[in-house]
Protein backbone atom coordinates (compact mmCIF):
# COMPACT_ATOMS: atom_id res chain seq x y z
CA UNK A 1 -1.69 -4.14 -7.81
CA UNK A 2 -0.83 -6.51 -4.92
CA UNK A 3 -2.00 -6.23 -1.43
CA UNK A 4 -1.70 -9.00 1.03
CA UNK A 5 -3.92 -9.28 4.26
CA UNK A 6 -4.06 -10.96 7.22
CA UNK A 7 -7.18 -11.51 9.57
CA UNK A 8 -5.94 -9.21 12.12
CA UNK A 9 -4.46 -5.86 10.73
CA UNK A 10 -3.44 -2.72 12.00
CA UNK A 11 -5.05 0.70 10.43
CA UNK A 12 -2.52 3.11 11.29
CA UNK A 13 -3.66 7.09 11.04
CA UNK A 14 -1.51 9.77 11.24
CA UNK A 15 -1.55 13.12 9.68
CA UNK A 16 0.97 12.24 6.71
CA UNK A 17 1.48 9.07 4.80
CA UNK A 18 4.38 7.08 4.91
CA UNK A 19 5.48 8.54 1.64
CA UNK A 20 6.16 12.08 0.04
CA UNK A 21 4.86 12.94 -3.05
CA UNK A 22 5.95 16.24 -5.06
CA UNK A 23 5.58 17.39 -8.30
CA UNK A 24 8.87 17.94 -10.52
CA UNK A 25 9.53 21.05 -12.63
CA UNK A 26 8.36 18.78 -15.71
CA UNK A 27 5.11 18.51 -14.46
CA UNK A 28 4.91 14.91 -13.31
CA UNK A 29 4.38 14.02 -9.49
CA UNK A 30 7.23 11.94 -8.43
CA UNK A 31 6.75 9.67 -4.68
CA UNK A 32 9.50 8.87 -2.34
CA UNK A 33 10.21 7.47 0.91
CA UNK A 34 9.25 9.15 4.02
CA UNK A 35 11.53 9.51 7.04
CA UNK A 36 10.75 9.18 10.87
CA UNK A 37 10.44 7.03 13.57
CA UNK A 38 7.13 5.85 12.88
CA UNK A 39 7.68 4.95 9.47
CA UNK A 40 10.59 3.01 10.25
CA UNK A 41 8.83 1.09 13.37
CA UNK A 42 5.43 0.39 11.39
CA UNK A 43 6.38 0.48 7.79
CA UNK A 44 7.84 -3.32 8.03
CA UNK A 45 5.32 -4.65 10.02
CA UNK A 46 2.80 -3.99 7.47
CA UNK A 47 4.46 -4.76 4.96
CA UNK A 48 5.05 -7.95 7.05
CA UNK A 49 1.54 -8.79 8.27
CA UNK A 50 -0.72 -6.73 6.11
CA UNK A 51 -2.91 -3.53 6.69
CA UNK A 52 -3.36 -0.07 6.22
CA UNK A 53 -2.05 3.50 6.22
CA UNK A 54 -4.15 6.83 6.58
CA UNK A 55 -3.13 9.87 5.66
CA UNK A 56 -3.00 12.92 3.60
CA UNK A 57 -0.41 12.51 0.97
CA UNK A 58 1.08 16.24 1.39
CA UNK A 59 -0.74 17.49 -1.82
CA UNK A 60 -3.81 19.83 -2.50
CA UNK A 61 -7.17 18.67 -3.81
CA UNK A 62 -6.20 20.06 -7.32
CA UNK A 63 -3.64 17.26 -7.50
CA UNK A 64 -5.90 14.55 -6.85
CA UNK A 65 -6.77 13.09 -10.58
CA UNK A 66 -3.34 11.95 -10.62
CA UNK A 67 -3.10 10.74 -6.65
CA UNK A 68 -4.34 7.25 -7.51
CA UNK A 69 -1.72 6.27 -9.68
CA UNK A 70 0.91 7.70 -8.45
CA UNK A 71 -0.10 5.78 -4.97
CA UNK A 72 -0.25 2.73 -6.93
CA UNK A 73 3.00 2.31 -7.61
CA UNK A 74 3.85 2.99 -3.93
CA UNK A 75 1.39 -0.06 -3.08
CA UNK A 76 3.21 -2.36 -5.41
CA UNK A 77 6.53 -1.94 -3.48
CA UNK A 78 4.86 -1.80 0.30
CA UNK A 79 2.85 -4.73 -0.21
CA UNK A 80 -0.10 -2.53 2.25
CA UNK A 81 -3.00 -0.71 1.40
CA UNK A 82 -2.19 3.57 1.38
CA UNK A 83 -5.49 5.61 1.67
CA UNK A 84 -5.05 8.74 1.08
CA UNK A 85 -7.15 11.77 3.00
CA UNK A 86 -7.23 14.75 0.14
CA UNK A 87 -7.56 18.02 1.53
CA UNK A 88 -8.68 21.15 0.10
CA UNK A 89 -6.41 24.30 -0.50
CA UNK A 90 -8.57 25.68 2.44
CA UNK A 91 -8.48 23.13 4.76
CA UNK A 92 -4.59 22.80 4.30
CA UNK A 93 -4.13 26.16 5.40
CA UNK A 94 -6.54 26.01 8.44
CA UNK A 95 -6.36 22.68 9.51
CA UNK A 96 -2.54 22.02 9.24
CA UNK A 97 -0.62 25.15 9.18
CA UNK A 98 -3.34 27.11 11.40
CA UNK A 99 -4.86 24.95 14.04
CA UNK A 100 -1.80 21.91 14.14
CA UNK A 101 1.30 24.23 13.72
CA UNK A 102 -0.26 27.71 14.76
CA UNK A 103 -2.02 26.85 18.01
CA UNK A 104 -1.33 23.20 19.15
CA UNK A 105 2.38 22.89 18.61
CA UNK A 106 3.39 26.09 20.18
CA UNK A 107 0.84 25.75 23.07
CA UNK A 108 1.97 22.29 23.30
CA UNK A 109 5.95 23.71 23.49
CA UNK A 110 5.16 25.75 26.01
CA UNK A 111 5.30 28.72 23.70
CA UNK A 112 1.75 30.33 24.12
CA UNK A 113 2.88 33.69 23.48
CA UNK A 114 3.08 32.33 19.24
CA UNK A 115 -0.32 31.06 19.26
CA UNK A 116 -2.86 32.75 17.11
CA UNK A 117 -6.39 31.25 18.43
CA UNK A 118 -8.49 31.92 15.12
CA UNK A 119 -11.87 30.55 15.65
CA UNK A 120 -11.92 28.49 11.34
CA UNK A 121 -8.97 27.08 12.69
CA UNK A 122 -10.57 24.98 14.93
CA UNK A 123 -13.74 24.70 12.16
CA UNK A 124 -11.35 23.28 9.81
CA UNK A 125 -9.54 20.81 12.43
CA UNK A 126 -13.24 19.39 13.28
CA UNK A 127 -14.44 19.08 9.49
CA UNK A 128 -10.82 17.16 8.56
CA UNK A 129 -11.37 14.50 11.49
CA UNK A 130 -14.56 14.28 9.82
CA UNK A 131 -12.55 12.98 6.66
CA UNK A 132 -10.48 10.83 8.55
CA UNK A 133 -13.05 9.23 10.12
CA UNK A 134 -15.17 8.38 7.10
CA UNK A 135 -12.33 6.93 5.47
CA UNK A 136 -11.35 4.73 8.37
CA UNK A 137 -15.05 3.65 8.80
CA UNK A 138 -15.00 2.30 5.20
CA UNK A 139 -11.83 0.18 5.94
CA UNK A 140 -12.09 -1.08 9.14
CA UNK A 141 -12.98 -4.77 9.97
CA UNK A 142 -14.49 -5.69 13.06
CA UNK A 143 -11.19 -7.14 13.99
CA UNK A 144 -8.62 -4.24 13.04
CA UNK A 145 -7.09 -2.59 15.19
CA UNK A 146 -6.89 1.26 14.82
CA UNK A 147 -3.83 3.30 15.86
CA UNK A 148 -3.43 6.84 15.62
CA UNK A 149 -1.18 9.27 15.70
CA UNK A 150 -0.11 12.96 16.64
CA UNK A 151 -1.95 16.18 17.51
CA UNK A 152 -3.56 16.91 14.47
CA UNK A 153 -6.06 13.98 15.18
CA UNK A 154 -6.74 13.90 18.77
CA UNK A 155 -10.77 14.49 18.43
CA UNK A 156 -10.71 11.82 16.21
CA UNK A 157 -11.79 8.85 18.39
CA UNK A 158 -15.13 11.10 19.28
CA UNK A 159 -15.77 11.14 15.80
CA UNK A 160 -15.49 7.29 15.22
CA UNK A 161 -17.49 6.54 18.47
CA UNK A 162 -20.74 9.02 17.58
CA UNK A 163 -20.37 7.17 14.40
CA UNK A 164 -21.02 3.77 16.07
CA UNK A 165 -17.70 2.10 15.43
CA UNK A 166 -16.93 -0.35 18.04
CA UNK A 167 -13.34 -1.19 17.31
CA UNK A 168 -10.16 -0.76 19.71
CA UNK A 169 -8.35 2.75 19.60
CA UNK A 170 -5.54 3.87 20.62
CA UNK A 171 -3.41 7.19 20.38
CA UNK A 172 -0.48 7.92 20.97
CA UNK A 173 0.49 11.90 21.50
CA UNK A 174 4.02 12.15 19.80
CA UNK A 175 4.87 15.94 21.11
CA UNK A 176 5.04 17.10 24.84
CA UNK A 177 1.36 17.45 26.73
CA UNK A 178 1.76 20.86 28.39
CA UNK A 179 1.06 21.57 32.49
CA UNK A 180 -2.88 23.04 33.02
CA UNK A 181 -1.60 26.66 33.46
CA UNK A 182 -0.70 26.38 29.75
CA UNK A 183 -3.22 23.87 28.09
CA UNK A 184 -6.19 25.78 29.62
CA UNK A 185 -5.69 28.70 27.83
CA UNK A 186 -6.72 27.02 24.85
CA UNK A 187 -10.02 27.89 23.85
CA UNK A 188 -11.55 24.15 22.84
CA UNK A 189 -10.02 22.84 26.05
CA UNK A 190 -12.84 20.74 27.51
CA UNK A 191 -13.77 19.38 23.72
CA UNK A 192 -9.84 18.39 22.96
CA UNK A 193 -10.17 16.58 26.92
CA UNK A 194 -13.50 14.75 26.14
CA UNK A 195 -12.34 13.49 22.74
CA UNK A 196 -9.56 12.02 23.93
CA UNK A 197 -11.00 10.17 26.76
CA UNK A 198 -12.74 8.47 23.82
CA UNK A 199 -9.76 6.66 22.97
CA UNK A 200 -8.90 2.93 24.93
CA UNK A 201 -5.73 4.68 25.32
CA UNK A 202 -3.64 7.58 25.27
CA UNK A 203 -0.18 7.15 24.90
CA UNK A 204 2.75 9.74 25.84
CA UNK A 205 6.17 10.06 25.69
CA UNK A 206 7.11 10.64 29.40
CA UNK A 207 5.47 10.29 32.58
CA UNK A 208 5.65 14.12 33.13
CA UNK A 209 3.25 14.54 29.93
CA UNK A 210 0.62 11.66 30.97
CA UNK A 211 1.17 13.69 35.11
CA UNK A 212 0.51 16.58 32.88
CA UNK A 213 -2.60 15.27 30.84
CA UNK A 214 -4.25 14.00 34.91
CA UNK A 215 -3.99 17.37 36.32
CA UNK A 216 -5.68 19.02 33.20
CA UNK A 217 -8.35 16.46 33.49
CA UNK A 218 -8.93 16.96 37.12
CA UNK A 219 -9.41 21.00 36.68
CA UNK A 220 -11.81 20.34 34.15
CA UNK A 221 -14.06 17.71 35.61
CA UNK A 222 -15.97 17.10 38.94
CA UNK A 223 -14.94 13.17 38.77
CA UNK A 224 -11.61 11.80 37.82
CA UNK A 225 -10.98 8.92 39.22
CA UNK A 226 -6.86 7.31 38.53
CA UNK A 227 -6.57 3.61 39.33
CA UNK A 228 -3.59 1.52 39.25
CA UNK A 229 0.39 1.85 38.94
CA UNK A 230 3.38 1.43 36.63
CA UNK A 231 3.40 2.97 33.25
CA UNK A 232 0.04 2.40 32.25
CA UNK A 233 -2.81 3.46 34.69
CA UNK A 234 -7.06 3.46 34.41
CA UNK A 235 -8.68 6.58 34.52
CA UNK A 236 -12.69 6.77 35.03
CA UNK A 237 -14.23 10.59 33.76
CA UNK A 238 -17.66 11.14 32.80
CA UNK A 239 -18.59 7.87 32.65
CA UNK A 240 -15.93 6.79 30.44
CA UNK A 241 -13.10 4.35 31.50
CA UNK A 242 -9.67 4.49 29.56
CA UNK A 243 -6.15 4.09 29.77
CA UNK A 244 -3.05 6.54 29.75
CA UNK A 245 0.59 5.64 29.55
CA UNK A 246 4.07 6.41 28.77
CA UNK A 247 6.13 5.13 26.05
CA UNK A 248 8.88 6.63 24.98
CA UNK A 249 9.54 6.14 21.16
CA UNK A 250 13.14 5.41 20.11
CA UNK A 251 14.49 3.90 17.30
CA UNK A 252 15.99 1.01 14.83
CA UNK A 253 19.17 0.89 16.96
CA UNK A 254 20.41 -2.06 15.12
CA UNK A 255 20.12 -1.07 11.85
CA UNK A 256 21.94 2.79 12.60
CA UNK A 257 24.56 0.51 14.58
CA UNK A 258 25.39 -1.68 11.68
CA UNK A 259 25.06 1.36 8.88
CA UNK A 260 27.54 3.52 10.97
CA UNK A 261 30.11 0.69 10.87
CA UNK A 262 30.12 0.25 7.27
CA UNK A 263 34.06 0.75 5.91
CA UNK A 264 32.50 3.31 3.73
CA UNK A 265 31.05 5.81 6.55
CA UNK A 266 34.52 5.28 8.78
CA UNK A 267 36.17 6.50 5.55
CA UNK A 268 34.05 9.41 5.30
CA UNK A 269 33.86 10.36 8.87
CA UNK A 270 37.77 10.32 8.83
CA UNK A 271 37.52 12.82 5.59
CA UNK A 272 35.60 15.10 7.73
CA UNK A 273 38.02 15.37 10.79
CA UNK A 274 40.94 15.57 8.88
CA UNK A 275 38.94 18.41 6.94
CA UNK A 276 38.54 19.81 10.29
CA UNK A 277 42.32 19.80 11.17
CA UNK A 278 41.45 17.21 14.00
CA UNK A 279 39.78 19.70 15.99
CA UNK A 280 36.98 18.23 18.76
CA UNK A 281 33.82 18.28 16.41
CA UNK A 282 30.72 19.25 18.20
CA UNK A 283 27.55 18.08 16.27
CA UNK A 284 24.16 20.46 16.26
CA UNK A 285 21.09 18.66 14.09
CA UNK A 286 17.75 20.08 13.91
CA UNK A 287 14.95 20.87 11.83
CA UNK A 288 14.61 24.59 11.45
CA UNK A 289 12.06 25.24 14.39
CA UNK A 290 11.72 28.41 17.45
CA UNK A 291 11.42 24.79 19.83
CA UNK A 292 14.70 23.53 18.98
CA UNK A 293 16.98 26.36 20.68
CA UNK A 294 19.58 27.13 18.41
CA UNK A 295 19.59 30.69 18.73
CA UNK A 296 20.63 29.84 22.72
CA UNK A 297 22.61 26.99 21.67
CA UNK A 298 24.71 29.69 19.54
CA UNK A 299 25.34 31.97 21.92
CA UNK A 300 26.41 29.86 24.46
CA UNK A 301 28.99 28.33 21.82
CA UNK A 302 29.83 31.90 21.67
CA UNK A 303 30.29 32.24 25.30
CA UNK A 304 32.53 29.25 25.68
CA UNK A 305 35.03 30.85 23.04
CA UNK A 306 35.00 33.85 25.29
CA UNK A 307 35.52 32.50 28.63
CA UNK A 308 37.85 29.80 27.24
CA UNK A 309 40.19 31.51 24.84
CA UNK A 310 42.30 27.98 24.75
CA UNK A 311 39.66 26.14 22.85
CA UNK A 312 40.18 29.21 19.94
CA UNK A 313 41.29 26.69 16.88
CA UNK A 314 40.69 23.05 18.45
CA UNK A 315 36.51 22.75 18.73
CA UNK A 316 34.29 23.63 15.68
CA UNK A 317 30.63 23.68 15.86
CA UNK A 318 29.05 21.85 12.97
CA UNK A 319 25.62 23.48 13.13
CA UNK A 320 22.93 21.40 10.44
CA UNK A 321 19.37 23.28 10.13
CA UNK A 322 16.95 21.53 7.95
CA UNK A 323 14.05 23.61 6.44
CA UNK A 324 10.90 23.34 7.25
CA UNK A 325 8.16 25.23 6.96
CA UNK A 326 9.92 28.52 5.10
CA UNK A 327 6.67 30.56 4.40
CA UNK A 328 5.46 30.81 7.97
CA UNK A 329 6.97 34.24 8.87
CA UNK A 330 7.70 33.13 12.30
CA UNK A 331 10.47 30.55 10.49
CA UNK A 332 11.80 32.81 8.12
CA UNK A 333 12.53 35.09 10.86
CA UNK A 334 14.31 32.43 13.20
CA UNK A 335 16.31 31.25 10.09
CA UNK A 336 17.71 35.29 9.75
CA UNK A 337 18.25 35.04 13.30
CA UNK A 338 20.61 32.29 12.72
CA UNK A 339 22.58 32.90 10.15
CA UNK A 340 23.56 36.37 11.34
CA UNK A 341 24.26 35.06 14.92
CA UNK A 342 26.83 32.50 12.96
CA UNK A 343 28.16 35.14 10.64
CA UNK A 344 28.66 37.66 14.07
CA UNK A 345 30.65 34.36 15.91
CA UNK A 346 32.73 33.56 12.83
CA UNK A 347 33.94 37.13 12.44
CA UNK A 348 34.71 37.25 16.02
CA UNK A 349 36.88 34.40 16.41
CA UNK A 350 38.10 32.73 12.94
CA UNK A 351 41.61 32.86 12.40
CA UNK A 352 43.58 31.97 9.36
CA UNK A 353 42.97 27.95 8.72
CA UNK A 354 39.97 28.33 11.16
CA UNK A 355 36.36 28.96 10.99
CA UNK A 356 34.26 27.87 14.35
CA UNK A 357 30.81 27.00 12.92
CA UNK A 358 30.26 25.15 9.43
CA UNK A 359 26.82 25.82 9.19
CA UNK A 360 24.30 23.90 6.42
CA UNK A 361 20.80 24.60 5.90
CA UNK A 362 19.46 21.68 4.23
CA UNK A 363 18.95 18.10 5.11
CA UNK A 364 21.28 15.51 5.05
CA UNK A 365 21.47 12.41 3.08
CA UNK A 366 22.03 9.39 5.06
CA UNK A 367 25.75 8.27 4.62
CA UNK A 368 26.62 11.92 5.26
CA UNK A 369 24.00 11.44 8.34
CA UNK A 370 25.85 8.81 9.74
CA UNK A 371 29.48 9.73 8.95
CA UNK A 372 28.93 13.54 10.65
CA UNK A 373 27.74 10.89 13.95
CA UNK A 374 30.72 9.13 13.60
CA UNK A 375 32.83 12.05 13.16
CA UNK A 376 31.65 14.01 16.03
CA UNK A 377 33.55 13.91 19.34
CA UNK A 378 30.21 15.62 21.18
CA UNK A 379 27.01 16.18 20.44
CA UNK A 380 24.74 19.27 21.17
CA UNK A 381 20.88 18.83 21.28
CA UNK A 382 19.66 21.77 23.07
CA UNK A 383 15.82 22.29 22.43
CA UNK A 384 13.71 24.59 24.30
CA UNK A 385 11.21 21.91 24.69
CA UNK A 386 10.78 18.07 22.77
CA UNK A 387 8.68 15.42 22.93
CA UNK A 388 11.45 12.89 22.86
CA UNK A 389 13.96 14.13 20.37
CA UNK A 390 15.59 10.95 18.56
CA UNK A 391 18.18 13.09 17.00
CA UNK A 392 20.22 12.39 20.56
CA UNK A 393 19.31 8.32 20.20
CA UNK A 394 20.58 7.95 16.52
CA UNK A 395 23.86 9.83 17.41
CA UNK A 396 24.29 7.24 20.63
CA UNK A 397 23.68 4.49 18.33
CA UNK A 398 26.00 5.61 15.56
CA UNK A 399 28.95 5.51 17.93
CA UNK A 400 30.70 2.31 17.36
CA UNK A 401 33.66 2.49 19.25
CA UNK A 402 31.65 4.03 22.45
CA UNK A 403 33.70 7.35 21.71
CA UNK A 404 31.49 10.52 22.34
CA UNK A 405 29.56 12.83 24.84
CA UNK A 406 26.06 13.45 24.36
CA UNK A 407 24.93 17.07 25.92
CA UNK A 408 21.11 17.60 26.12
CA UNK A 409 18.52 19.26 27.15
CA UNK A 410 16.29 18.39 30.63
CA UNK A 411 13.16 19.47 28.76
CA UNK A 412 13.62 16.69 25.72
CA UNK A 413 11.60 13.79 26.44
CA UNK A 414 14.62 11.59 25.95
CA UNK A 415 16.49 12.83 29.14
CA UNK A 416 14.08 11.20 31.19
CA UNK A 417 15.79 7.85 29.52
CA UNK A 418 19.11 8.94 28.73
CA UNK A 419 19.79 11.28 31.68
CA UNK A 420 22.78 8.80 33.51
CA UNK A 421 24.89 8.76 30.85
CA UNK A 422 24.35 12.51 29.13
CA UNK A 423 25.35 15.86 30.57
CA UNK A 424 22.06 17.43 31.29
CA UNK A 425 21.73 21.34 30.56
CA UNK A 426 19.03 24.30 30.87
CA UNK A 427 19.16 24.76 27.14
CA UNK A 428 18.20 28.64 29.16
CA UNK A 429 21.04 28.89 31.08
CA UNK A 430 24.03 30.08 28.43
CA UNK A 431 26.49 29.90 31.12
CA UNK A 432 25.79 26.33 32.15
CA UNK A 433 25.93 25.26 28.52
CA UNK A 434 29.21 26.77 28.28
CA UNK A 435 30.31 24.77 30.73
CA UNK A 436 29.12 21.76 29.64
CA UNK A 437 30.78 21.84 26.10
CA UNK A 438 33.88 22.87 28.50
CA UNK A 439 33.69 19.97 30.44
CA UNK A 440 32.39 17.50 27.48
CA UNK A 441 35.89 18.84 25.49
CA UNK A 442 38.34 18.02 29.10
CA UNK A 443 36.16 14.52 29.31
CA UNK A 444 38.80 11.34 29.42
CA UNK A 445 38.52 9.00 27.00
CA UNK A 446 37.88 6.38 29.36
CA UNK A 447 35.19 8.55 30.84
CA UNK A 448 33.33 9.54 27.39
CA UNK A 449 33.28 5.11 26.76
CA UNK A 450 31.97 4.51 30.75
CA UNK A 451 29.08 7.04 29.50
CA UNK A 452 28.46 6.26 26.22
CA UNK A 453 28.31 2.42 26.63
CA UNK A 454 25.30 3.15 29.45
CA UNK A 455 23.59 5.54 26.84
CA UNK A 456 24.11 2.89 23.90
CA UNK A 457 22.68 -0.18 26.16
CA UNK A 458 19.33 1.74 27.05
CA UNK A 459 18.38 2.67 24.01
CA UNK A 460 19.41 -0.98 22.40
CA UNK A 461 17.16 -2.44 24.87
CA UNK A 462 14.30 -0.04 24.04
CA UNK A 463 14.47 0.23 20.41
CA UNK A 464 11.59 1.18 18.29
CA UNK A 465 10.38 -2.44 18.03
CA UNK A 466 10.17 -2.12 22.16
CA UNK A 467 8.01 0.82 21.64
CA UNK A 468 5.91 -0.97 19.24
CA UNK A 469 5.25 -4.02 21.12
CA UNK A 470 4.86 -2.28 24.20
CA UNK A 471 1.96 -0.51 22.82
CA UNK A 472 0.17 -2.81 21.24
CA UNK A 473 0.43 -5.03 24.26
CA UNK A 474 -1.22 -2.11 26.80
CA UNK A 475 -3.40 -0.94 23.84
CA UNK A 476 -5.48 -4.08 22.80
CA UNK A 477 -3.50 -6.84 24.43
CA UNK A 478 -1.82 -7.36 21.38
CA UNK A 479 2.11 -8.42 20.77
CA UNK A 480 3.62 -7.95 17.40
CA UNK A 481 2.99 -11.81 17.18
CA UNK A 482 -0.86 -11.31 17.32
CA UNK A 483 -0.37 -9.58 13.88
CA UNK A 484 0.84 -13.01 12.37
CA UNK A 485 3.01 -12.71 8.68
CA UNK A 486 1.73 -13.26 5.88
CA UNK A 487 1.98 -16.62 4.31
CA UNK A 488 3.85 -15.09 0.42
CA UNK A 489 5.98 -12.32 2.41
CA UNK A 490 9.50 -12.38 1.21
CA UNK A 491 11.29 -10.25 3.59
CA UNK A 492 13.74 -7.50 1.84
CA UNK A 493 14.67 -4.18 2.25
CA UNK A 494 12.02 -1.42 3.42
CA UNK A 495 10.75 1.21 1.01
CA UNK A 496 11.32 3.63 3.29
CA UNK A 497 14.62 2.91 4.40
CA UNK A 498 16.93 4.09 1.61
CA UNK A 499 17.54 8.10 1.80
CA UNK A 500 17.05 11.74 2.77
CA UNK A 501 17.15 11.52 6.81
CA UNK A 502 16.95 14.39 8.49
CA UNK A 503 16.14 15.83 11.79
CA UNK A 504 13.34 14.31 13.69
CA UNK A 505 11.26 15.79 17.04
């Protein structure tokens, strides 16, 4: 096994490592790549300059004899050190799918009517930062810096610090931070607000989450004191001084750009219009969650075929769903929900040689990824509520010859970036969606390039790489070039670059 280093690293921590491992019906674990926007920002930088990835490798802690080699092979390839965080059947159930995904991430969505505020939960979240933090104290140098990500580990900085560690942290909150009215009705309030003031600095997606995250801190303290403008601003509470900041994450925009204008995805984009009889293809792609409005986005499909009879037999609604998280009632629910609101449309308007929603529940491979981009004439991302959603920046950068219309939703974090060259919508309002996927189908040609091109040329200049070095550089005054390569790296394709993409938040 071969691990480089550098004198400088970077420990990233997130919730997941930056591979999947699974067991096959044989009986031997298999590993694969992961998908995401932070695997593809941070995966070739270590790989580049050297460090390490915490996280829990998906499995339970009956699976962990054979976790070590298994993640041996994965180190081989990456060229980084993987430590894996093993979790008990128990804490699995409590830490991840109770406190992360049944209180924070609805609470978070604005969605506090799901939450179910069971007291282990929040036992189980404390005792698995405990985990985290032992690990990273057993890795960390004095001159590493630590970066961590997500909900599921925002007490972690209090952990490190009671612990003694002295080392720069930063985290970076990769959902939406929800307004006071809603975060304060969550029971560990003051303790989640506390921890994370132990971090050098908290990170957000838009400045409406870190305006969020202020007022929340200002209702819960006697003191808050906010120095300083731009992006990244001081903040003084209980004696502790830290930073807060907004940084949207995007993506590889280079590398979807020159994938989607391969001769091999214009062929099969092609096969899928002419599949579609050259009808306008509209383009829904989301992972099967209540946050990403598809129910709405359905209906108002549904009212557009009503109000607009003349669209009957030239627009058809691709609709992908990717499954996730199939045992939590909640989800298995929303998926029925779905696929009888599709059936309902598609007996009310298909005609013979027409059906108005193709609908696929599973995920996508990536040629067919980037073909059903290039294929689509507009694209629908709707969600109730996202953190960013890069779902809406891939399908921008897939478009080659600047030909498309990109309708989304005010409350995804991305419309604060892309808002001058999308058509905005209440993913609410059914009407006004209706009208927008009216309007989107009338838009000139020359009009749908004008928009496009603006849409394309933000999110090329703020790429992933942007986001990367932008938060190094307010985190620990740190550019990428801080981390300096590695003297034997032979640069080649990533790891985690080859298959299975699929709808991201």
């Amino acid at each position: 096994m071969t691990v480089r280093s550098s004198q400088n690293r970077l420990i990233v921590v997130s919730n997941r490592l930056p591979v999947v491992i699974s067991r096959e019906p044989d009986g031997n674990w298999q590993i694969g790549p992961g998908s995401g926007g932070l695997v593809t920002a941070l995966d070739p930088i270590l790989k580049n300059r050297g460090g390490v990835w915490i996280g829990w490798p998906g499995t339970a802690e009956d699976a962990s004899p054979e976790l070590e080699r298994v993640l041996d092979s994965a180190i081989e390839d990456s060229g980084y050190e993987l430590k894996p965080i093993i979790l008990t059947n128990e804490e699995r159930d409590n830490f991840y799918h109770g406190f992360s995904n049944e209180i924070i991430w609805p609470l978070f969505h604005d969605l506090q009517s799901l939450c179910n505020f069971v007291p282990q939960y929040w036992d189980a979240y404390r005792s698995v930062s405990l985990k985290f933090s032992k690990m990273i104290r057993r890795c960390a140098r004095p001159s590493d810096y630590i970066w961590v990500h997500d909900y599921h580990l925002m007490t972690l900085a209090s952990d490190l610090r009671e612990a003694g560690l002295k080392s720069s942290i930063g985290f970076f909150l990769h959902i939406p931070f929800p307004p006071p009215d809603i975060f304060l009705k969550l029971p560990w309030r003051f303790e989640i607000l506390k921890a994370l003031a132990d971090y050098d600095l908290v990170g957000f997606q838009t400045l409406r989450d870190r305006r969020n995250f202020i007022q929340c801190l200002r209702l819960a303290f006697d003191e808050v004191l906010i120095q300083g403008k731009g992006h990244v601003i001081s903040i003084r509470v209980g004696g502790r001084e830290f930073r807060a900041g907004n940084f949207p994450i995007s993506i590889d925009f280079a590398e979807f750009a020159k994938a989607a204008a391969l001769p091999k995805i214009k062929a099969e984009a092609s096969t899928i219009r002419g599949d579609l009889l050259n009808c306008q293809l509209i383009l829904g792609i989301d992972r099967l969650d209540y946050t990403k409005g598809i129910v709405y986005r359905l209906k108002a499909f549904r009212k557009v075929l009503e109000q607009y009879p003349g669209l009957l037999g030239k627009v058809v609604l691709v609709q992908v769903v990717v499954p996730s998280r199939e045992d939590i009632p909640q989800y298995f629910d929303l998926k029925a929900r779905i696929e009888r609101l599709v059936s309902e449309i598609n007996g009310q308007f298909s005609r013979s040689g027409w059906v108005p929603i193709h609908y696929f529940f599973r995920a996508l491979n990536r040629s067919e990824l980037m073909a059903y981009y290039r294929a689509a004439d507009l694209a629908l991302i709707t969600p109730l509520k996202d953190g960013m959603n890069l779902v809406a920046k891939e399908f921008c950068a897939a478009k080659v010859d600047d030909q498309g219309v990109l309708i989304l939703s005010e409350f995804a974090g991305a419309a604060a970036q892309l808002q001058r060259g999308a058509l905005l919508v209440n993913p609410y309002h059914i009407e006004e969606v209706a009208e927008a996927i009216h309007q989107g189908f009338h838009m000139p040609d020359e009009k749908r390039r004008f928009r496009m091109r603006k849409l394309r040329r933000s999110i090329r200049d703020h790429d992933i790489f942007w986001w990367v070095d932008s938060f190094l550089k307010a985190a620990f005054g740190s550019h990428l070039d801080d981390f300096p390569p590695l003297e034997d790296y032979i640069p080649k394709s990533s790891l985690f670059s080859d298959e299975g993409i699929s709808a991201k938040a």
